[in-house]
Protein backbone atom coordinates (compact mmCIF):
# COMPACT_ATOMS: atom_id res chain seq x y z
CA UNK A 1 -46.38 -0.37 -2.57
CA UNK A 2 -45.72 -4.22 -3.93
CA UNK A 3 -42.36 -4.18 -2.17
CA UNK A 4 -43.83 -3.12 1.30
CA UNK A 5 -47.19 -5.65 0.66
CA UNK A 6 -45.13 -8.30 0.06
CA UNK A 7 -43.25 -8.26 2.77
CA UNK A 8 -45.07 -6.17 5.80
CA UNK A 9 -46.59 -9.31 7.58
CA UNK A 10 -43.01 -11.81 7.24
CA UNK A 11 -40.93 -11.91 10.47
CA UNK A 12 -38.26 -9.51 9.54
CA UNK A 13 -39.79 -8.14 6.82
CA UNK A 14 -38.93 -4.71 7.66
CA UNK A 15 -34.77 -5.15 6.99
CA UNK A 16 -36.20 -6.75 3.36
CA UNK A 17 -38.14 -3.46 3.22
CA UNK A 18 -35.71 -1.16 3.55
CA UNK A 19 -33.31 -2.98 1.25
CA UNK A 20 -35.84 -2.46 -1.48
CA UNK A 21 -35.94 0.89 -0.67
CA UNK A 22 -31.94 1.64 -0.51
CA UNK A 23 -32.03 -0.10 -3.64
CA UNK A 24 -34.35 1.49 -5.52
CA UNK A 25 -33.28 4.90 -4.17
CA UNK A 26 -29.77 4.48 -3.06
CA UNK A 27 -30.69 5.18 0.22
CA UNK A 28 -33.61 5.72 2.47
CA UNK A 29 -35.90 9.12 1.83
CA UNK A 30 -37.62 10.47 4.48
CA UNK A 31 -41.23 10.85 2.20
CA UNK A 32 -40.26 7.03 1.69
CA UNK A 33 -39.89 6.05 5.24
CA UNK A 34 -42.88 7.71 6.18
CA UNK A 35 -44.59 5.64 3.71
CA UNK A 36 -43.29 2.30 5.29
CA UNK A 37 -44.60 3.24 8.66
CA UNK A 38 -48.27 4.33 7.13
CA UNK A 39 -48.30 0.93 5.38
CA UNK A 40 -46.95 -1.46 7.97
CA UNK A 41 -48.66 -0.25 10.71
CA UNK A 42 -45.37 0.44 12.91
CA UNK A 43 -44.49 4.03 13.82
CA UNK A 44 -41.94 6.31 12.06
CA UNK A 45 -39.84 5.89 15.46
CA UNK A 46 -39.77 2.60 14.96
CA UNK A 47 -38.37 2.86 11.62
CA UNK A 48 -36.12 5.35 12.37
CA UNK A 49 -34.87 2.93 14.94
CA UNK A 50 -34.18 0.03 12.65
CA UNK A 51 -32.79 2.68 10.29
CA UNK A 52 -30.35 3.80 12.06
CA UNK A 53 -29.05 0.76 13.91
CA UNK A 54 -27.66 -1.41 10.63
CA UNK A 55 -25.05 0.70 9.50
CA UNK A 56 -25.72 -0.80 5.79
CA UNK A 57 -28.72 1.74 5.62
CA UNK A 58 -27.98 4.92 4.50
CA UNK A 59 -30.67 8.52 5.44
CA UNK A 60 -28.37 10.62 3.15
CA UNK A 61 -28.34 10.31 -0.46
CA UNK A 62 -25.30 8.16 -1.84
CA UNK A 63 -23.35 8.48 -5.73
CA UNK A 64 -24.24 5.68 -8.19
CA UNK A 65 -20.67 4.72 -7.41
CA UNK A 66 -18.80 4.00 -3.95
CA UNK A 67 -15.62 3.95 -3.86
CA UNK A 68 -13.80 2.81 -0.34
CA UNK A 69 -10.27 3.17 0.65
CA UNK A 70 -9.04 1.18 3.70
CA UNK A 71 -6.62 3.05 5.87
CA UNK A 72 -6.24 0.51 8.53
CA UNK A 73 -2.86 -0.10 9.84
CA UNK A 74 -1.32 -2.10 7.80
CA UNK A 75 -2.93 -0.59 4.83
CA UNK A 76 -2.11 2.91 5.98
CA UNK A 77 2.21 2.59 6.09
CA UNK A 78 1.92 0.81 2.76
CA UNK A 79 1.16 4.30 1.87
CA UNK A 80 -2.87 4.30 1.48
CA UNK A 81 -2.98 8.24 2.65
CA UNK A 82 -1.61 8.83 -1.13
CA UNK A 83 -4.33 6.59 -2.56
CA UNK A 84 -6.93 8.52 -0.17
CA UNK A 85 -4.95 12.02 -1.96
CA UNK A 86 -5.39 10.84 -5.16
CA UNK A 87 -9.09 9.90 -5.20
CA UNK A 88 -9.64 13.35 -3.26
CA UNK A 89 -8.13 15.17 -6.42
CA UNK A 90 -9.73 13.17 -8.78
CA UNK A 91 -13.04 13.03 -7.55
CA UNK A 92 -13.06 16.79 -5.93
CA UNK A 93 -14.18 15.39 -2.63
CA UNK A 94 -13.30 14.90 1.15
CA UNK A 95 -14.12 10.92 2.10
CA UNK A 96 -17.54 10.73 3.57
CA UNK A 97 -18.88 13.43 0.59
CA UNK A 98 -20.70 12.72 -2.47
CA UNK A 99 -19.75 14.59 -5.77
CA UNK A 100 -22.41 17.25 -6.71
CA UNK A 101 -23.74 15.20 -9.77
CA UNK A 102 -23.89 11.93 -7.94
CA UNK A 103 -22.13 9.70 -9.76
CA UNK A 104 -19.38 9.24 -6.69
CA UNK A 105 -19.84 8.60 -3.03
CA UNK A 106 -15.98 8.81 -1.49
CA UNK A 107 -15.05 7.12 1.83
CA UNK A 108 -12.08 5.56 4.14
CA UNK A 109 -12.88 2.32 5.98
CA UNK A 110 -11.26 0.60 8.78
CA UNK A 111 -9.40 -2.73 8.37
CA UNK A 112 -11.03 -5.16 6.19
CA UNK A 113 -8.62 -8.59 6.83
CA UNK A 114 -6.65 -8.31 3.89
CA UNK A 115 -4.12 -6.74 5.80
CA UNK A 116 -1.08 -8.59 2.79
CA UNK A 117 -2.40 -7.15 0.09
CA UNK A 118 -2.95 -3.70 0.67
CA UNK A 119 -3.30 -0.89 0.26
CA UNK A 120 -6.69 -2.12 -0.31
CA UNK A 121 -9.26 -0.49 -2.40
CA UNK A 122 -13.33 -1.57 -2.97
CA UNK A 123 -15.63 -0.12 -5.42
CA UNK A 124 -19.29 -1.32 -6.07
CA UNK A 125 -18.15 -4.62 -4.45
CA UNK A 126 -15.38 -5.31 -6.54
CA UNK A 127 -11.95 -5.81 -5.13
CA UNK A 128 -8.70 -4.00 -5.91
CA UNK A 129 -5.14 -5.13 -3.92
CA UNK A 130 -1.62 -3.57 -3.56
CA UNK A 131 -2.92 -0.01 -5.31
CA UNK A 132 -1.20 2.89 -5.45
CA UNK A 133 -1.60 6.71 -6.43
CA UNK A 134 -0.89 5.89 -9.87
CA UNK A 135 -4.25 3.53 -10.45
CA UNK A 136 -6.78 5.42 -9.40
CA UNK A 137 -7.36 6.97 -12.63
CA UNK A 138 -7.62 3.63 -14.08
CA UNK A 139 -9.99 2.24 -11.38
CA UNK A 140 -12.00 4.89 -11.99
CA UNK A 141 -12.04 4.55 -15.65
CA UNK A 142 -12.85 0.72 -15.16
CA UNK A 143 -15.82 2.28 -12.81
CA UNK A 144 -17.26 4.64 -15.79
CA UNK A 145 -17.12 1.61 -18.17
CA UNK A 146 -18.38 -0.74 -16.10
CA UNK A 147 -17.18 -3.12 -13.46
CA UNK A 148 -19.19 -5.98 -14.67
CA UNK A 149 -17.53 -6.09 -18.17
CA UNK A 150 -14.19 -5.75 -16.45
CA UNK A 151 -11.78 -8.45 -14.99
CA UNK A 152 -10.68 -7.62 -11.88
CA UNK A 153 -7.58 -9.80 -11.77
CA UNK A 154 -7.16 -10.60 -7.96
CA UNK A 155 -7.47 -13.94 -5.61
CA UNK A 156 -11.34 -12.63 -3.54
CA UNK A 157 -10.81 -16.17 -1.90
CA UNK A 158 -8.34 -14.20 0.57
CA UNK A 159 -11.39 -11.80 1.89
CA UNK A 160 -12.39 -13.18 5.12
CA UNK A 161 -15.57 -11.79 6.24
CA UNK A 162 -17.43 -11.96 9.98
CA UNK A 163 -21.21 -11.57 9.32
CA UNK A 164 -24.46 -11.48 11.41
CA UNK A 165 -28.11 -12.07 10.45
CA UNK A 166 -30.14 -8.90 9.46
CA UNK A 167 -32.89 -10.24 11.46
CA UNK A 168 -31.36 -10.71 15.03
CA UNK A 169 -27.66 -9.21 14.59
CA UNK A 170 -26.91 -12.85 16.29
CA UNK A 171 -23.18 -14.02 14.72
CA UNK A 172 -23.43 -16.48 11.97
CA UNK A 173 -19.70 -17.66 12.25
CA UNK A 174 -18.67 -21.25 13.71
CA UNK A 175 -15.15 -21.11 14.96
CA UNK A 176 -15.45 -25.00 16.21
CA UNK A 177 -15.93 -25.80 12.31
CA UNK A 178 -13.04 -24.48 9.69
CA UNK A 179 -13.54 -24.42 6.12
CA UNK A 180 -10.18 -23.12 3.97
CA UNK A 181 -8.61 -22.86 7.57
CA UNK A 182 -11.41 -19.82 8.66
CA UNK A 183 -14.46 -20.03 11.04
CA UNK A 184 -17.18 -21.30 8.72
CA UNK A 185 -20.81 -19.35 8.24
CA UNK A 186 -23.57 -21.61 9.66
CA UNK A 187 -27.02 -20.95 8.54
CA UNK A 188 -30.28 -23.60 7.72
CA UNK A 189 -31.71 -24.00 4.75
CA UNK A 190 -34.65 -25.81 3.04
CA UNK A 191 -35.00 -26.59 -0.73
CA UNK A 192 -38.18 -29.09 -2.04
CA UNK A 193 -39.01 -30.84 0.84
CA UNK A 194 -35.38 -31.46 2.39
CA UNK A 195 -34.77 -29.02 5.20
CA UNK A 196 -30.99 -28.96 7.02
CA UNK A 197 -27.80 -27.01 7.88
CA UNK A 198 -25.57 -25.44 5.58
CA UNK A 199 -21.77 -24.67 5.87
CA UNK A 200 -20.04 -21.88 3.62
CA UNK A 201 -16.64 -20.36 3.74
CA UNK A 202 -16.01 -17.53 4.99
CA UNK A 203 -13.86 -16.10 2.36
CA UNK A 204 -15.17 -13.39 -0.15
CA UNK A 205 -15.40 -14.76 -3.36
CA UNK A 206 -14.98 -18.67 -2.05
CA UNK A 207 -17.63 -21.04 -3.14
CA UNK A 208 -17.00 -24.09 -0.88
CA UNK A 209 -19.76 -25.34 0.77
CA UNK A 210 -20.86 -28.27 2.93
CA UNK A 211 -24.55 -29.29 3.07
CA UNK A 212 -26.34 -31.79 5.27
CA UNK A 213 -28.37 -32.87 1.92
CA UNK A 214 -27.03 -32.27 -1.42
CA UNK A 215 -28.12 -29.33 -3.40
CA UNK A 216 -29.08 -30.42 -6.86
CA UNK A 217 -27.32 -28.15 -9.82
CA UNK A 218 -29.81 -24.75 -10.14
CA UNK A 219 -31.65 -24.92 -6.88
CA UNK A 220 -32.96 -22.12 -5.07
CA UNK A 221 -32.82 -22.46 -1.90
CA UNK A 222 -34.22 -20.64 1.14
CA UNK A 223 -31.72 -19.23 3.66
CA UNK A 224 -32.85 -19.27 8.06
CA UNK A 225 -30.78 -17.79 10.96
CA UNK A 226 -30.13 -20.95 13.05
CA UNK A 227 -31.16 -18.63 16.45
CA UNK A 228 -33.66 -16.39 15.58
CA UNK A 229 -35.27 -18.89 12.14
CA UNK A 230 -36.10 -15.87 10.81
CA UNK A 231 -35.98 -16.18 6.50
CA UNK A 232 -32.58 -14.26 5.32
CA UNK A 233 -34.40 -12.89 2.06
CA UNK A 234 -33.67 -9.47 0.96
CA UNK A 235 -35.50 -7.32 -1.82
CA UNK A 236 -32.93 -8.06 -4.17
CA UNK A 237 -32.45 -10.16 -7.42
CA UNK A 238 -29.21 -11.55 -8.72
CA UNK A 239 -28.09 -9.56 -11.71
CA UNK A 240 -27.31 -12.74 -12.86
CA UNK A 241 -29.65 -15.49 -12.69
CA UNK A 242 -33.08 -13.39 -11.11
CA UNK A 243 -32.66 -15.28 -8.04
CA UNK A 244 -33.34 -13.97 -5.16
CA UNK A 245 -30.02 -12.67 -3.12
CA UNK A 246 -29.27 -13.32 0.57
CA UNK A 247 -27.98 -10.43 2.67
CA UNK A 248 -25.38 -11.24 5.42
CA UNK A 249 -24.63 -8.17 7.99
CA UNK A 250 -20.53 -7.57 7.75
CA UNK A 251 -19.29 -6.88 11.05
CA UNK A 252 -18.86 -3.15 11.85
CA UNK A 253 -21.63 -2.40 9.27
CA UNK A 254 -21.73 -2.78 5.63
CA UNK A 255 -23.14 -6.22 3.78
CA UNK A 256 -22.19 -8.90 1.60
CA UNK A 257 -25.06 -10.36 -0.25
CA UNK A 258 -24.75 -13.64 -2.10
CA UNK A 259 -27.00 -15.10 -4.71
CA UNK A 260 -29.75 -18.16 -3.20
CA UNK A 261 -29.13 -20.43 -6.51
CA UNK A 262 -26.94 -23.70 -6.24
CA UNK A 263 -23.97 -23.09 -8.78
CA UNK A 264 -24.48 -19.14 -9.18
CA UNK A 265 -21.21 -17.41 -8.25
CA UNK A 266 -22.99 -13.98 -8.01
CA UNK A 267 -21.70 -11.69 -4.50
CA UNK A 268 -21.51 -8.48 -3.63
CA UNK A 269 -19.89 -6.71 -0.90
CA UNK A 270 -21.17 -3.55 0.39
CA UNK A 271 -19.06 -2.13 2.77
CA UNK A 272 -20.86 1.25 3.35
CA UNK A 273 -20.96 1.32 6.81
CA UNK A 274 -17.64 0.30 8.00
CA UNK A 275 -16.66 3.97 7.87
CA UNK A 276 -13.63 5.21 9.73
């Protein structure tokens, strides 16, 4: 009820609705989505609608764990089919299932840009290159202790990513303005009473930025699409810091969500719905 009263009457609200409500359930209940149409005022069509379009969202119940294998070309003759095998014998599952206890969703994914260091492999947002059969049964013992406490020991800077706001699905990307030789992400943002544009790299896991004002040291600041102005604020808190996380739409589907506070290194990369 907080969740849908706190953001019902913002422009855009409903994505930051939802979120909440993947979040909290791991994906979107039907008794749940009825609930958001009685309490926003906006028919269970229309939610359905919004639902269904951003691929991020999920109407079928995922595993506390995702686990996605990209079998795009070049991924696929560095011999990902055997990684796909191997995580199909571990985890008892076809890609696209969920194991019966939910603690595993399985899938395949189409290229994700890394194309030199695959066979690529993504779980809960963390980022595993060059794997073969032989790891999976360590990736998935690093899963089952805990990603967070673990090192993943790989260079996220070489990630590029092509997001869209969650508001208007407009593109975020500027290819007339690099940063670390990729079209930057261009978005507006206000923080105090200083309100401007802000530049970030386009790399997963790159923190370069360029600002029209400076951003003092532990500054939260608030994220706008520069077409549609509409807020980027999600229904999530950095694990972190408690700041408030910005979601960014991947293209294809999925999300990368990184955290609002200057000098928080905080991301995570959801890529969900960039099934194959």
């Amino acid at each position: 009820m907080a969740l849908i009263d706190k953001h019902r009457d913002q422009r855009g609200g409903l994505i930051a609705i939802l979120e909440g409500v993947q979040a909290n359930y791991g994906y979107l209940p039907e008794s749940a989505l009825r609930l958001v149409a009685e309490r926003t005022g906006r028919s269970l069509v229309d939610i359905y609608g919004v639902a269904t379009f951003y691929k991020a969202f999920s109407l079928e119940p995922k595993g506390r764990h995702l686990c996605s294998v990209c079998v795009g070309t070049a991924c696929h003759v560095r011999n990902a089919p055997t990684v796909v095998e191997e995580f199909q014998r571990k985890l008892g599952i076809q890609p696209g299932a969920t194991t019966e206890d939910r603690e595993y969703s399985f899938e395949t994914v189409n290229c994700l840009g890394a194309c030199a260091l695959g066979p690529i492999v993504v779980v809960d947002g963390h980022y595993f290159p060059q794997v073969n059969a032989r790891q999976v049964d360590e990736i998935i013992e690093k899963t089952q202790a805990g990603l967070d406490f673990v090192e993943v020991t790989t260079d996220k800077r070489v990630f590029p990513v092509e997001v869209f706001c969650a508001r208007c699905n407009r593109s975020l990307m500027d290819p007339d303005h690099l940063i670390e030789g990729y079209p930057s992400v261009r978005v507006t943002i206000s923080h105090g009473r200083k309100h401007g544009w802000l530049r970030l790299s386009s790399l997963y896991g790159s923190y370069t930025i360029e600002s029209e004002h400076g951003i003092p040291a532990d500054t939260i600041a608030h994220f706008f699409c520069p077409t549609c102005h509409a807020e980027l604020a999600g229904a999530t808190d950095c694990s972190a810091c408690a700041a408030p996380m910005v979601p960014l739409i991947v293209r294809g589907g999925g999300m990368v969500q990184i955290c609002s506070r200057r000098g928080c290194t905080s991301h995570l990369l959801d890529v969900s719905g960039l099934g194959s």
